[in-house]
Protein backbone atom coordinates (compact mmCIF):
# COMPACT_ATOMS: atom_id res chain seq x y z
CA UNK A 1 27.98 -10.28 128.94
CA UNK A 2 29.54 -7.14 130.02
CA UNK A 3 33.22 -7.74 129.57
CA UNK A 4 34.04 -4.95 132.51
CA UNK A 5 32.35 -7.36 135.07
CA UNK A 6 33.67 -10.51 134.13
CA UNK A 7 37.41 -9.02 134.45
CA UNK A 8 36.55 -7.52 137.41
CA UNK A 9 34.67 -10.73 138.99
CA UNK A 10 37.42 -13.25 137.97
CA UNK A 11 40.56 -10.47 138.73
CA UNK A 12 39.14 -10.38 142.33
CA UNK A 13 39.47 -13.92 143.30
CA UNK A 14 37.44 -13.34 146.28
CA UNK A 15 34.91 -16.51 147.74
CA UNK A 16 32.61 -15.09 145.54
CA UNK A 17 33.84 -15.76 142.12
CA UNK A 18 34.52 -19.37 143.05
CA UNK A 19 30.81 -20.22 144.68
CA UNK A 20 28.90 -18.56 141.97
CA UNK A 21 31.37 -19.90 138.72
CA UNK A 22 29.08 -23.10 138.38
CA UNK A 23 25.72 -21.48 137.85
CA UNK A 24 24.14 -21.85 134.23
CA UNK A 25 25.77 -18.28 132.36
CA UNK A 26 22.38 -16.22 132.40
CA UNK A 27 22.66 -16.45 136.28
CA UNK A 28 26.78 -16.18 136.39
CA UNK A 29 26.76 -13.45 134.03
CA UNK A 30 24.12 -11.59 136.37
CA UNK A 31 26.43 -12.51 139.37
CA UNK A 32 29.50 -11.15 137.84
CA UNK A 33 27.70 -7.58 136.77
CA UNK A 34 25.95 -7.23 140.87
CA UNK A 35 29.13 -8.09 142.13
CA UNK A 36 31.22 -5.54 139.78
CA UNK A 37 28.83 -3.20 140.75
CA UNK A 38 29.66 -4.12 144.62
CA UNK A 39 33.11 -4.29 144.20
CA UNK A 40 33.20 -0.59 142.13
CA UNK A 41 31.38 0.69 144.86
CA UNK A 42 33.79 0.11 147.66
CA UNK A 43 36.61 0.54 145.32
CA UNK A 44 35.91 4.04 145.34
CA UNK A 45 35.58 4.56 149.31
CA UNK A 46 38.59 2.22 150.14
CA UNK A 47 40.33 2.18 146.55
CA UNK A 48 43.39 5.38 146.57
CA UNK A 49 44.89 8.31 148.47
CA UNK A 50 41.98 10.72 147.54
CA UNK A 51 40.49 12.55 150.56
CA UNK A 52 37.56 11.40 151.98
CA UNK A 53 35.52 14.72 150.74
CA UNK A 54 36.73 13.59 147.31
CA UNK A 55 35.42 10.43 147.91
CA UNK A 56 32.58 11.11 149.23
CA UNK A 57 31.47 13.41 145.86
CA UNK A 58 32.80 9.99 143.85
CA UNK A 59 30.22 8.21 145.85
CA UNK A 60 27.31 10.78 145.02
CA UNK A 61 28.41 10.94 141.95
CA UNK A 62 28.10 7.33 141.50
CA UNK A 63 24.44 7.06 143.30
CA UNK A 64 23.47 9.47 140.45
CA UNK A 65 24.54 7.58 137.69
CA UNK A 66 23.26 4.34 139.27
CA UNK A 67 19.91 6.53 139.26
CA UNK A 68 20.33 7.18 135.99
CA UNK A 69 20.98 3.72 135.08
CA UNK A 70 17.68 2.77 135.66
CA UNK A 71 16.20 4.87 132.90
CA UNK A 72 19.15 3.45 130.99
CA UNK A 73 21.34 6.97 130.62
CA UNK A 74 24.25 6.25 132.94
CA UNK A 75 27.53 7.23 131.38
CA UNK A 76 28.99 4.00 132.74
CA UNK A 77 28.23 1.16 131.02
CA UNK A 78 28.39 -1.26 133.92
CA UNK A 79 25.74 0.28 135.74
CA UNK A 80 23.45 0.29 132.51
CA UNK A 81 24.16 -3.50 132.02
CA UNK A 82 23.17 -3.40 136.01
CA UNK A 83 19.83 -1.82 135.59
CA UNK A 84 19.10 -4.87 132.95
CA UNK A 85 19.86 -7.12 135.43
CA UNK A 86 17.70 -5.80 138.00
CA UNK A 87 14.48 -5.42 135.19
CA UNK A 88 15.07 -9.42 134.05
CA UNK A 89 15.30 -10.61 137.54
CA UNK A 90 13.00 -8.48 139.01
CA UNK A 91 15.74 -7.08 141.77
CA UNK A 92 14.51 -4.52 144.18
CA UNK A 93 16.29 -1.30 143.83
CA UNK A 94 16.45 -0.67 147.79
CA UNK A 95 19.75 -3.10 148.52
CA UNK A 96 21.68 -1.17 145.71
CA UNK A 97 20.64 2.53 147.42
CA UNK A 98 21.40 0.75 150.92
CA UNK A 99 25.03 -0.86 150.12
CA UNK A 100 26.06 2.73 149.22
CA UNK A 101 24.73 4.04 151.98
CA UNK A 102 27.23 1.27 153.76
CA UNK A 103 29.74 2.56 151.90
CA UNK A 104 29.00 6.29 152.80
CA UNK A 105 29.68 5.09 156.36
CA UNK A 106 33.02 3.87 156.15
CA UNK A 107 33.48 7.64 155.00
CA UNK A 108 32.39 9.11 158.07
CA UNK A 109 32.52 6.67 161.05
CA UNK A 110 35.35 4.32 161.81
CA UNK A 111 33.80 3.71 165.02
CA UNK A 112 31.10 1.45 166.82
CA UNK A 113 29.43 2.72 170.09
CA UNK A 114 27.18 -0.74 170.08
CA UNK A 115 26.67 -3.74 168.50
CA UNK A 116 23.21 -2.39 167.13
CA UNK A 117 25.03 0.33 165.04
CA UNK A 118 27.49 -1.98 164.13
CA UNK A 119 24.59 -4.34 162.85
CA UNK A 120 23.10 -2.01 160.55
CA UNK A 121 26.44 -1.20 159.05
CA UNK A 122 26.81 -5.00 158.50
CA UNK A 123 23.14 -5.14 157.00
CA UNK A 124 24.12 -2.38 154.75
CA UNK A 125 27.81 -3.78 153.74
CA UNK A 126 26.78 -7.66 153.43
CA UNK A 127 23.17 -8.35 153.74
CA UNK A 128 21.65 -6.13 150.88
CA UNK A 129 24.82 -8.36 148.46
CA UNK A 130 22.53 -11.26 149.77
CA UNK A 131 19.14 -9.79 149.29
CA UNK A 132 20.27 -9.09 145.63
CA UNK A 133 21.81 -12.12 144.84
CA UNK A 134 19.02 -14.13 145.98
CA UNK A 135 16.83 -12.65 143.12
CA UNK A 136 19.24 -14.37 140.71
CA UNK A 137 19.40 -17.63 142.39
CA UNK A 138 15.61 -17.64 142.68
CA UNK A 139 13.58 -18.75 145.80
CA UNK A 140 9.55 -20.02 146.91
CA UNK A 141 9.67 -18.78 150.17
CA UNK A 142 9.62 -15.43 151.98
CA UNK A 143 12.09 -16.84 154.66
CA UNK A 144 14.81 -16.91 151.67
CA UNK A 145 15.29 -13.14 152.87
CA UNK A 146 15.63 -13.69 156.62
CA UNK A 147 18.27 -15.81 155.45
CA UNK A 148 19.71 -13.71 153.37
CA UNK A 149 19.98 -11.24 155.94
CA UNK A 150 21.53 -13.45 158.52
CA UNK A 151 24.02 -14.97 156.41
CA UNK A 152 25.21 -11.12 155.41
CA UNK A 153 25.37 -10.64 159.41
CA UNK A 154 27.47 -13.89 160.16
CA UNK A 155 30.00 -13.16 156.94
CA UNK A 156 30.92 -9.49 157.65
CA UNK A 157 31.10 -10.26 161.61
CA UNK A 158 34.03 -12.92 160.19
CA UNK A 159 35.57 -10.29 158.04
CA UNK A 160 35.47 -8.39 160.79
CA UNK A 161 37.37 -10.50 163.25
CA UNK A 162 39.83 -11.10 160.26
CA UNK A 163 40.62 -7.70 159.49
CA UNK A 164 41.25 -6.09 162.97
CA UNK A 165 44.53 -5.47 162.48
CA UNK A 166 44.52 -4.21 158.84
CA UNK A 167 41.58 -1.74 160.00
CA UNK A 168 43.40 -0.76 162.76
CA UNK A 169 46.45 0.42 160.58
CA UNK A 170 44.05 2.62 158.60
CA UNK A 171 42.61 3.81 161.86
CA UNK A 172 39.00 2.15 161.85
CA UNK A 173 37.89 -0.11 164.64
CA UNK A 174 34.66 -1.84 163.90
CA UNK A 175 34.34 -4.11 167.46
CA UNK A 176 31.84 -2.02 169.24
CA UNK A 177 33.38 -0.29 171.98
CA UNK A 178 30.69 -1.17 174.62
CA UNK A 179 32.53 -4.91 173.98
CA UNK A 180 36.04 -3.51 174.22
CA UNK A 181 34.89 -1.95 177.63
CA UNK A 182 32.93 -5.65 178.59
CA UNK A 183 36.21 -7.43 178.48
CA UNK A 184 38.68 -4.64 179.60
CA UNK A 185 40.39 -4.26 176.36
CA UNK A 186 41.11 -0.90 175.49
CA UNK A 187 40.99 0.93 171.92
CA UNK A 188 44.86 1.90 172.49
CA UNK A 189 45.83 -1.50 173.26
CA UNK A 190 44.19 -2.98 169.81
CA UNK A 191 45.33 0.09 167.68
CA UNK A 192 49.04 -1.11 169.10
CA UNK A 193 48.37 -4.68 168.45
CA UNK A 194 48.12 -6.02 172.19
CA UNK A 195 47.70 -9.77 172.09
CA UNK A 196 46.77 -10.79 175.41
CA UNK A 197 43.80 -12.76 177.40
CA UNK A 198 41.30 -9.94 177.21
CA UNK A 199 41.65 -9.66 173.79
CA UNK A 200 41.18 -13.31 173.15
CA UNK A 201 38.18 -13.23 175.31
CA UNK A 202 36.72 -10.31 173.36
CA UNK A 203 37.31 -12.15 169.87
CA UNK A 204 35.44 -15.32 171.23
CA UNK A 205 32.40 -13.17 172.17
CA UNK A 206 32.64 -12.08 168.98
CA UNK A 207 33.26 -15.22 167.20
CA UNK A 208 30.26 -16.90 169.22
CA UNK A 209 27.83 -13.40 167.49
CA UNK A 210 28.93 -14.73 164.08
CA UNK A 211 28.18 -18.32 164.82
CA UNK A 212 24.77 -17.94 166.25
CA UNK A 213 23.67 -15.70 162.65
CA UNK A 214 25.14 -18.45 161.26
CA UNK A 215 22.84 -21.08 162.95
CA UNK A 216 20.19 -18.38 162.16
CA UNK A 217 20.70 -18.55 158.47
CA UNK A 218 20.35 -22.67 158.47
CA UNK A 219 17.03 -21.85 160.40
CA UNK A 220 15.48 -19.23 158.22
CA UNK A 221 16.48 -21.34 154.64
CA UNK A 222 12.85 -23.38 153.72
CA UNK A 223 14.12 -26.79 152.34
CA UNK A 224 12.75 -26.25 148.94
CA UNK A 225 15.05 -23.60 148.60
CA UNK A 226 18.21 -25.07 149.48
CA UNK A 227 19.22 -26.18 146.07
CA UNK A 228 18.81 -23.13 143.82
CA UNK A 229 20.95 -21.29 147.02
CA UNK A 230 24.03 -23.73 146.31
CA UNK A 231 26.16 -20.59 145.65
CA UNK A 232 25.29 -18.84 148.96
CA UNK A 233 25.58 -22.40 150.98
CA UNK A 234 28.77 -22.21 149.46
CA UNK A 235 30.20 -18.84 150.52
CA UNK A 236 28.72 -19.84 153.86
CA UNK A 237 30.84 -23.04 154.29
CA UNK A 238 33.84 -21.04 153.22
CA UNK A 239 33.20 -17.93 155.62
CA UNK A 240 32.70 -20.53 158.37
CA UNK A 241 35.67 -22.05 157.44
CA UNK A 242 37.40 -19.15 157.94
CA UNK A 243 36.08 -18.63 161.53
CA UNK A 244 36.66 -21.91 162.63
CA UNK A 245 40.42 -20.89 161.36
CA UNK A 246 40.46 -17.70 163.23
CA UNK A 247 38.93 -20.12 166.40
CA UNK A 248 42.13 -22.24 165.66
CA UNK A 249 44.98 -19.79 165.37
CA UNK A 250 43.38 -18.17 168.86
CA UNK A 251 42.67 -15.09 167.26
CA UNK A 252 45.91 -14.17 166.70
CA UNK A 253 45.15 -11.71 163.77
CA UNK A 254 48.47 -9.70 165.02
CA UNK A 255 51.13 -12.14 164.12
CA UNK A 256 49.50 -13.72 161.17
CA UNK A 257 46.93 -13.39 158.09
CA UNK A 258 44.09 -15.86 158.07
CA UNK A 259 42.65 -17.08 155.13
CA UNK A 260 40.88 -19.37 153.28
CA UNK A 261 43.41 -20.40 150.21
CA UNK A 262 41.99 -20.86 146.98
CA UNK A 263 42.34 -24.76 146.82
CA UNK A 264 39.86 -24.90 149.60
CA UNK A 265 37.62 -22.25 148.19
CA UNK A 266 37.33 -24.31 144.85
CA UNK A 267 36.66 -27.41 146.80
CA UNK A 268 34.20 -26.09 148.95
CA UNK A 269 32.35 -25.20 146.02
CA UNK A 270 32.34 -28.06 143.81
CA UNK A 271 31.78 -30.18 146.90
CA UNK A 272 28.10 -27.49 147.78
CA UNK A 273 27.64 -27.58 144.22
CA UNK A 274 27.81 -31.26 143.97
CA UNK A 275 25.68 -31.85 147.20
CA UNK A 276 22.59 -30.06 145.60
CA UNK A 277 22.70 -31.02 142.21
CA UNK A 278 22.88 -34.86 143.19
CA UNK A 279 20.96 -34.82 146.77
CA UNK A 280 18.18 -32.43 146.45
């Protein structure tokens, strides 16, 4: 087990490191090197006060080792305990080459025309975690992708909505503006943190995008994969949690940070955990 990953897996404390903490250590210890390898990754685009032409050479810089990797040369020893990963589970290298794309993005845009370039920077951002991880947790069915896919949607449509107002301060604006312009809610007015009927109007639409890839996700999972996927159902109760929060508080990302706290996190996975290991 690289040690690197599991300080930088449990350090994080995000959703993730409590819904995948109860799989057997082979899979954990895969989980906590692909999400390392995540979390460096937008660490280096996010992470600092370097410029974003600084960054952006990190990035390629970090593609190439990551290319590397997989001949087992990298000069980072993460992403050469990542490349094991990938050979033992038989991951396909496309999400890893796709999430930095993502990344690349936040470099370059920080804003939406349309909900269809927003999507792809969602697939690129969320899904391809999903369509890694899913490698590890091990599926029968094709459809395990599709919901994969969906679920990466529905999660980083909630972060989304979560995170206006912390984007905004750094000058990004992911709602696509062809929605700002639907409900009359202009890009000054969210940049200035304008809480008014429009904007709650906006959020809903929003809200009710997130849910429906969420209903998509239930659809596309086969039942004979639902128990080896108990650390994905997991991170999908608590991201749904955390929209039905945002649903509660009216939006009101302005006067308030919504979260999931860690007490519910760890419930909500012992209780998924316990639900598959005793029903299914």
């Amino acid at each position: 087990m690289n040690d690197l990953a599991k300080k930088i897996a449990k350090g994080s404390k995000s959703s993730f490191y409590y819904a995948f903490s109860l799989l057997p250590e082979g899979q954990r210890d895969a989980m906590n090197t692909v999400y390392a390898f995540c979390r460096q990754t937008d660490d280096i685009v996010d992470e600092g006060d370097d410029s974003n032409e600084v960054k952006n050479r990190n990035l390629t810089k970090w593609l190439t080792e990551f290319e590397k990797s997989l001949s087992g040369v990298s000069e980072f020893s993460l992403l050469n305990n990542l490349a094991k990963i990938i050979n033992k589970f038989n991951i396909p290298v496309h999400p890893f080459l796709e999430l930095i794309k993502g990344m690349e993005m936040d470099l370059t845009k920080n804003r939406y025309h349309s909900f269809k370039e927003l999507k792809l920077y969602c697939y690129r951002v969320a899904s391809t975690v999903g369509l890694m991880c899913i490698e590890i947790f091990g599926y029968k069915n094709k459809s395990a992708k599709e919901f994969a896919v969906n679920l990466g949607l529905a999660m980083q449509i909630t972060n989304i909505l979560r995170d206006v107002k912390t984007d905004a301060d750094n000058g990004r604006i992911y709602l696509p503006k062809e929605d700002l312009e639907k409900f009359n809610y202009s890009e000054q007015e969210l940049l200035d943190g304008i809480y008014n009927s429009n904007f709650l109007s906006l959020m809903k639409y929003e809200a009710k995008r997130a849910k429906d890839y969420f209903m998509k996700a239930n659809n596309s999972l086969h039942f004979e994969d639902k128990k080896g996927m108990f650390p994905a159902r997991a991170m999908q109760h608590i991201y749904y949690k955390l929209l039905c929060k945002l649903e509660a508080e009216n939006f009101n990302v302005f006067q308030k940070r919504i979260n999931v706290n860690k007490l519910e996190k760890v419930l909500i996975s012992l209780g998924t955990w316990a639900k598959y290991r005793l029903v299914y």
